[in-house]
PDB file of N, CA and C in Angstrom:
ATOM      1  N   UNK A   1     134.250 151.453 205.946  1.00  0.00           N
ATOM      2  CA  UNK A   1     133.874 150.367 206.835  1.00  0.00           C
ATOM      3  C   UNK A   1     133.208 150.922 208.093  1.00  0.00           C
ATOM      4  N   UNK A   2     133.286 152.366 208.703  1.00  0.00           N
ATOM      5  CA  UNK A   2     133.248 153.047 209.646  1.00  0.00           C
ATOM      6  C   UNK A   2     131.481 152.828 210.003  1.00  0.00           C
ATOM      7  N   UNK A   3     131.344 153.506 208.458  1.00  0.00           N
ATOM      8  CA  UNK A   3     130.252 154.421 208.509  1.00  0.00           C
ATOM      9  C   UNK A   3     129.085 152.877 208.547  1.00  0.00           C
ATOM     10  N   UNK A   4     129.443 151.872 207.440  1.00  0.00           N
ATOM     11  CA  UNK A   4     128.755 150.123 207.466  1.00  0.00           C
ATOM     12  C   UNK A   4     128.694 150.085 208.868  1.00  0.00           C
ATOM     13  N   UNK A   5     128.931 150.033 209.814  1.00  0.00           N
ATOM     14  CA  UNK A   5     129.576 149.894 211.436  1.00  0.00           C
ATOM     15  C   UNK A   5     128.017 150.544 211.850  1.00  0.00           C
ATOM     16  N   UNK A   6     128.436 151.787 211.844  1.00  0.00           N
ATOM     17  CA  UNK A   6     127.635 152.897 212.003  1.00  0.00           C
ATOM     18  C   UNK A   6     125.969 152.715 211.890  1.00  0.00           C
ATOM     19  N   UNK A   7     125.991 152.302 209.991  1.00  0.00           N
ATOM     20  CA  UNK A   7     124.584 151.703 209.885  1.00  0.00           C
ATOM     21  C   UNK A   7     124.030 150.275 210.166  1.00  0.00           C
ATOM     22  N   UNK A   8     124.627 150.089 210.367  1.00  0.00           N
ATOM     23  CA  UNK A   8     124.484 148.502 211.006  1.00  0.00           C
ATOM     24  C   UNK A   8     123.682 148.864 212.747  1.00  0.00           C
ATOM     25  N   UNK A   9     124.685 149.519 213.544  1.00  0.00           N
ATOM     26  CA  UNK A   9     124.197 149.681 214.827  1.00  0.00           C
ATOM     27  C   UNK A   9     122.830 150.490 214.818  1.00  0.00           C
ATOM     28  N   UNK A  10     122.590 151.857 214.056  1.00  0.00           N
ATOM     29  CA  UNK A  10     121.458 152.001 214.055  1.00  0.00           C
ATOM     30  C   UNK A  10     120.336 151.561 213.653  1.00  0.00           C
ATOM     31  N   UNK A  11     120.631 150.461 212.748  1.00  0.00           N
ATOM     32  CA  UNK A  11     119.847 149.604 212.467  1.00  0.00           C
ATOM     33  C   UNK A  11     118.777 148.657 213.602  1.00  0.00           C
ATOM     34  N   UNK A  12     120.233 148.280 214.062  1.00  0.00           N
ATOM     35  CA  UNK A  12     119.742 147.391 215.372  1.00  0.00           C
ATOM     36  C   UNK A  12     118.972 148.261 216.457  1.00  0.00           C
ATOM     37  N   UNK A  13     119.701 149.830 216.906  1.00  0.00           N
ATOM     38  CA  UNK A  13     119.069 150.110 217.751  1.00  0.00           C
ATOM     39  C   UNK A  13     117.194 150.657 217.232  1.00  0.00           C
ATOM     40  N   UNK A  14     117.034 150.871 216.229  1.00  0.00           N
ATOM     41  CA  UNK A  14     115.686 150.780 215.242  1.00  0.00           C
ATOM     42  C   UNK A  14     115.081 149.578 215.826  1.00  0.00           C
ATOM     43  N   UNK A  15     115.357 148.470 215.546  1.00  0.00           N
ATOM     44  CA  UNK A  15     114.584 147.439 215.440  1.00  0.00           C
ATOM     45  C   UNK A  15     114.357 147.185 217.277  1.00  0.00           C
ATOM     46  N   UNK A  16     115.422 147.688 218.032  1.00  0.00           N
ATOM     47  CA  UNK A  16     115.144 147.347 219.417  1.00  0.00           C
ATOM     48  C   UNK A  16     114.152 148.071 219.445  1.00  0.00           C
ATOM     49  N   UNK A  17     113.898 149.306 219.322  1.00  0.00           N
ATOM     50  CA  UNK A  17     112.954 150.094 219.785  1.00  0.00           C
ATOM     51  C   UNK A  17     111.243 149.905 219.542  1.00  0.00           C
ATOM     52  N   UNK A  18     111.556 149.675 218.061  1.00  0.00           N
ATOM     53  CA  UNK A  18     110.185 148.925 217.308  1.00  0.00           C
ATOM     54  C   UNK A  18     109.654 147.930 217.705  1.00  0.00           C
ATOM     55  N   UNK A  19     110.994 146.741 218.467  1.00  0.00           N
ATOM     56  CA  UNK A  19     110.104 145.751 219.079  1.00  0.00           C
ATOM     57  C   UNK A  19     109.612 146.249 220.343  1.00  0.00           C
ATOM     58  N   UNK A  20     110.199 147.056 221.298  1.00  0.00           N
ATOM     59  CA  UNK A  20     110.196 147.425 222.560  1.00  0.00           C
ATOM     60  C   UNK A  20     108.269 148.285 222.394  1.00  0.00           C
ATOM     61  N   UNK A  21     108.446 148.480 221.686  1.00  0.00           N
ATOM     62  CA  UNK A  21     106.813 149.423 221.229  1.00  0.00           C
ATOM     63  C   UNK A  21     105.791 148.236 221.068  1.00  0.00           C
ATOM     64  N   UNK A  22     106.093 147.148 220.315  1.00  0.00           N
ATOM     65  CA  UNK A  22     105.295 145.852 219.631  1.00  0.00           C
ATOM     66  C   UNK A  22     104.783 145.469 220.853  1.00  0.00           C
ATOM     67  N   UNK A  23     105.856 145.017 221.561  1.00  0.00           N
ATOM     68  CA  UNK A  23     105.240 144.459 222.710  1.00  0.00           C
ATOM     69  C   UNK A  23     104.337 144.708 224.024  1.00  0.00           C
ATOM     70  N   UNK A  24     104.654 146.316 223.826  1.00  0.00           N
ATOM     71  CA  UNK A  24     104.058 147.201 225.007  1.00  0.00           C
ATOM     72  C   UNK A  24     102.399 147.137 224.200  1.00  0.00           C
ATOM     73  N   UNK A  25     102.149 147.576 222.742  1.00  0.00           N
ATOM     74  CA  UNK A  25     100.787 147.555 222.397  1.00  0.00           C
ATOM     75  C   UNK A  25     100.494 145.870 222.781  1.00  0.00           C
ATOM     76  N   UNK A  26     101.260 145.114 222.322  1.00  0.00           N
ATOM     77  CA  UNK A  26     100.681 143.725 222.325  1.00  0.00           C
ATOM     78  C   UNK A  26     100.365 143.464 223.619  1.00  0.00           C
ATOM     79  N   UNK A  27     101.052 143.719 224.818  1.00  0.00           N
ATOM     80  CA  UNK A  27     100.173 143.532 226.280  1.00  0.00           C
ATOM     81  C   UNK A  27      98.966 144.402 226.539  1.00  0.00           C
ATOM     82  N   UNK A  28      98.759 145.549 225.534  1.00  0.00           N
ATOM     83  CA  UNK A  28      97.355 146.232 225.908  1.00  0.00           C
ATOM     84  C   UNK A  28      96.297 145.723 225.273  1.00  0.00           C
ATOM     85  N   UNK A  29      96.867 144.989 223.733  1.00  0.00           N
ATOM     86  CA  UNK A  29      96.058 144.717 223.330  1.00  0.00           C
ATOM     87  C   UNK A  29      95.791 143.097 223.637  1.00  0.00           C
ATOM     88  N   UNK A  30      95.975 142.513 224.586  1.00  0.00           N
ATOM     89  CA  UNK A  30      95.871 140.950 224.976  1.00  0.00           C
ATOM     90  C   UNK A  30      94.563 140.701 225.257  1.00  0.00           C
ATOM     91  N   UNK A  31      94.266 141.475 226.358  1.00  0.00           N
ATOM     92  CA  UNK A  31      93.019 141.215 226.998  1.00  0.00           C
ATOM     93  C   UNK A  31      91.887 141.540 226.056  1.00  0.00           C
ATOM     94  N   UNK A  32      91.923 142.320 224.681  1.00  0.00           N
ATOM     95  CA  UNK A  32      90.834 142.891 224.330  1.00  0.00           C
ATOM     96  C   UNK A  32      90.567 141.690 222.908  1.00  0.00           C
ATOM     97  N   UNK A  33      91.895 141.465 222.320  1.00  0.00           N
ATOM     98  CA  UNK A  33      91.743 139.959 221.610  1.00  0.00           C
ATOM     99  C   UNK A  33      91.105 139.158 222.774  1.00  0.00           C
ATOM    100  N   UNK A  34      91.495 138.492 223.450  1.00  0.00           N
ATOM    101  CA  UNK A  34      90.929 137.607 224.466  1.00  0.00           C
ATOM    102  C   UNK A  34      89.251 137.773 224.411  1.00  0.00           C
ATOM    103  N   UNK A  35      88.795 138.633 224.462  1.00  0.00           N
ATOM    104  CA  UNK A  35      87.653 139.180 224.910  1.00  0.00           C
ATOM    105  C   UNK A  35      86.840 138.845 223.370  1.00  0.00           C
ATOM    106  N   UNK A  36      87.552 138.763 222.481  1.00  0.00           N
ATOM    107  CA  UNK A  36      86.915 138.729 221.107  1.00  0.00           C
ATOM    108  C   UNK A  36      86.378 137.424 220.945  1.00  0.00           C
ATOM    109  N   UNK A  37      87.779 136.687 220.594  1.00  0.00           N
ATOM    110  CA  UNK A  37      87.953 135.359 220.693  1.00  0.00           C
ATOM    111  C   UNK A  37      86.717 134.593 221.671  1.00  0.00           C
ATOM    112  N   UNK A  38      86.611 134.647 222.680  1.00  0.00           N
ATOM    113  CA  UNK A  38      85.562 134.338 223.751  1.00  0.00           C
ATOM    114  C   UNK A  38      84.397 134.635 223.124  1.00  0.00           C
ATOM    115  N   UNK A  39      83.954 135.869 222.450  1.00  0.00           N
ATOM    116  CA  UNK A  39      82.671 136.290 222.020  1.00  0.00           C
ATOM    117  C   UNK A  39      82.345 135.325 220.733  1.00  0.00           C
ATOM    118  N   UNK A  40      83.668 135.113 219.868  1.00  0.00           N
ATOM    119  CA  UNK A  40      82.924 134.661 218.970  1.00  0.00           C
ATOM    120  C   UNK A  40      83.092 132.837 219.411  1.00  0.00           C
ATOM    121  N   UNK A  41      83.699 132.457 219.903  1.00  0.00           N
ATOM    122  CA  UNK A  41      83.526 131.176 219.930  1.00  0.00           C
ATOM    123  C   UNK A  41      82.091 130.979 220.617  1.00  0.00           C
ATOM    124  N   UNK A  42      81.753 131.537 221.680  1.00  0.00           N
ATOM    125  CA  UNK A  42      80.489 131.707 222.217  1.00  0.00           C
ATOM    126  C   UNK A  42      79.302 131.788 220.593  1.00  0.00           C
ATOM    127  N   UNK A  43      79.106 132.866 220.352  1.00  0.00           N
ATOM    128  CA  UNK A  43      78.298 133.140 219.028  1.00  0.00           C
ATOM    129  C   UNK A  43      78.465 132.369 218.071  1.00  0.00           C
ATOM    130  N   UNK A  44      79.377 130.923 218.215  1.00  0.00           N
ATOM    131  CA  UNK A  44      79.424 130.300 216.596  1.00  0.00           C
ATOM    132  C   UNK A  44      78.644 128.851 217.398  1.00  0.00           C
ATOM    133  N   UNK A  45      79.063 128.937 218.495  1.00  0.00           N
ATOM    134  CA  UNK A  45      78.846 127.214 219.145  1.00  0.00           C
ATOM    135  C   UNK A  45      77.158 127.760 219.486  1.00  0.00           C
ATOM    136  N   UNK A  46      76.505 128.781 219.818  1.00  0.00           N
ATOM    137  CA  UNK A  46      75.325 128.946 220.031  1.00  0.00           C
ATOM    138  C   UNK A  46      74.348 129.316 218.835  1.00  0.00           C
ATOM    139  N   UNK A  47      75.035 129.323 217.904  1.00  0.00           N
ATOM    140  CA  UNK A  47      74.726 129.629 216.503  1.00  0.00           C
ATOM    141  C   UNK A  47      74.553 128.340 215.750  1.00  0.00           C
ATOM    142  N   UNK A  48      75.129 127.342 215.970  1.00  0.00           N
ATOM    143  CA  UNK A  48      74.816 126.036 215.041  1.00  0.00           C
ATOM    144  C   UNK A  48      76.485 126.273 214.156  1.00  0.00           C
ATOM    145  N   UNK A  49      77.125 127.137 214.140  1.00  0.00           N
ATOM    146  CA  UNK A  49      78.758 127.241 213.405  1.00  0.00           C
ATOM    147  C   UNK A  49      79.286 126.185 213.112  1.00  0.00           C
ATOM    148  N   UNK A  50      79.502 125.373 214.640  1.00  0.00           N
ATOM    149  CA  UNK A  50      80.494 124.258 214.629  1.00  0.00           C
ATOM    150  C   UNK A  50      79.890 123.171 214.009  1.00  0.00           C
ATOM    151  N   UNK A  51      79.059 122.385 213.906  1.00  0.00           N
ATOM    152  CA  UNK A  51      78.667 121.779 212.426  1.00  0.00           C
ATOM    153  C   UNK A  51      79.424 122.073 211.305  1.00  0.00           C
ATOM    154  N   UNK A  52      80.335 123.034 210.604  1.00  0.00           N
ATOM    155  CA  UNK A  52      80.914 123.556 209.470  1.00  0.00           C
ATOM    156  C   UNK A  52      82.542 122.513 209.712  1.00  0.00           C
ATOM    157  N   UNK A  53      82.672 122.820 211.244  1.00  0.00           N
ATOM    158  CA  UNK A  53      83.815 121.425 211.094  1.00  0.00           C
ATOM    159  C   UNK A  53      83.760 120.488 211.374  1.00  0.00           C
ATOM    160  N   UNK A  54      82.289 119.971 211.073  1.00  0.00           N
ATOM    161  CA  UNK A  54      82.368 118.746 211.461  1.00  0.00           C
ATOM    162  C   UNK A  54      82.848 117.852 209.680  1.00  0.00           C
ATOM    163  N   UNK A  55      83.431 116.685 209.897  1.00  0.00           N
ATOM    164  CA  UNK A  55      83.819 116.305 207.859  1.00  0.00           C
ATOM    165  C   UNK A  55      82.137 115.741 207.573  1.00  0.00           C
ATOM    166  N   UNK A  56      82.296 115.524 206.375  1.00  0.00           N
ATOM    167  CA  UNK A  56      80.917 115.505 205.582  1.00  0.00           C
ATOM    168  C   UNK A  56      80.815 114.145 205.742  1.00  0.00           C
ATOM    169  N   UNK A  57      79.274 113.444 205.804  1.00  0.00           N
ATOM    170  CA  UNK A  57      79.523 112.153 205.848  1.00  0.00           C
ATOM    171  C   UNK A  57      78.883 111.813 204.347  1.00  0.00           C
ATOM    172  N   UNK A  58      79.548 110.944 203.145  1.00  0.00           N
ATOM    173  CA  UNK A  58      79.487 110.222 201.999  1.00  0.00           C
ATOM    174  C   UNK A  58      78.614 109.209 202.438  1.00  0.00           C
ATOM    175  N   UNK A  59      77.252 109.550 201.240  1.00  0.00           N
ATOM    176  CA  UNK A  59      76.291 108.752 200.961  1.00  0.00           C
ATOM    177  C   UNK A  59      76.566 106.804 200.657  1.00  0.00           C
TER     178      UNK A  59
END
């Protein structure tokens, strides 16, 4: 039961750490998604894109 104990906690302290990492890339990588996102919505609406959602209109 000791050792279940044992792997259990390192388990958890694993997953703290892994998230503790996730999140540190995910704030570096915020601004540079951001920056994407912006480019392409720009390039689809100046492109003629958004027409694709517009619904179809039946003859």
């Amino acid at each position: 039961i000791s050792s279940m104990v044992v792997a259990v906690g390192l388990t958890i302290a694993a997953a703290g750490f892994t998230g503790h990492y996730v999140l540190q890339a995910m704030k570096y990588m915020e601004t540079q998604v951001k920056q994407v996102f912006q480019s392409l919505t720009k390039s689809a609406i100046s492109g003629g894109y958004y027409r694709v959602l517009q619904p179809i209109k039946e003859k």
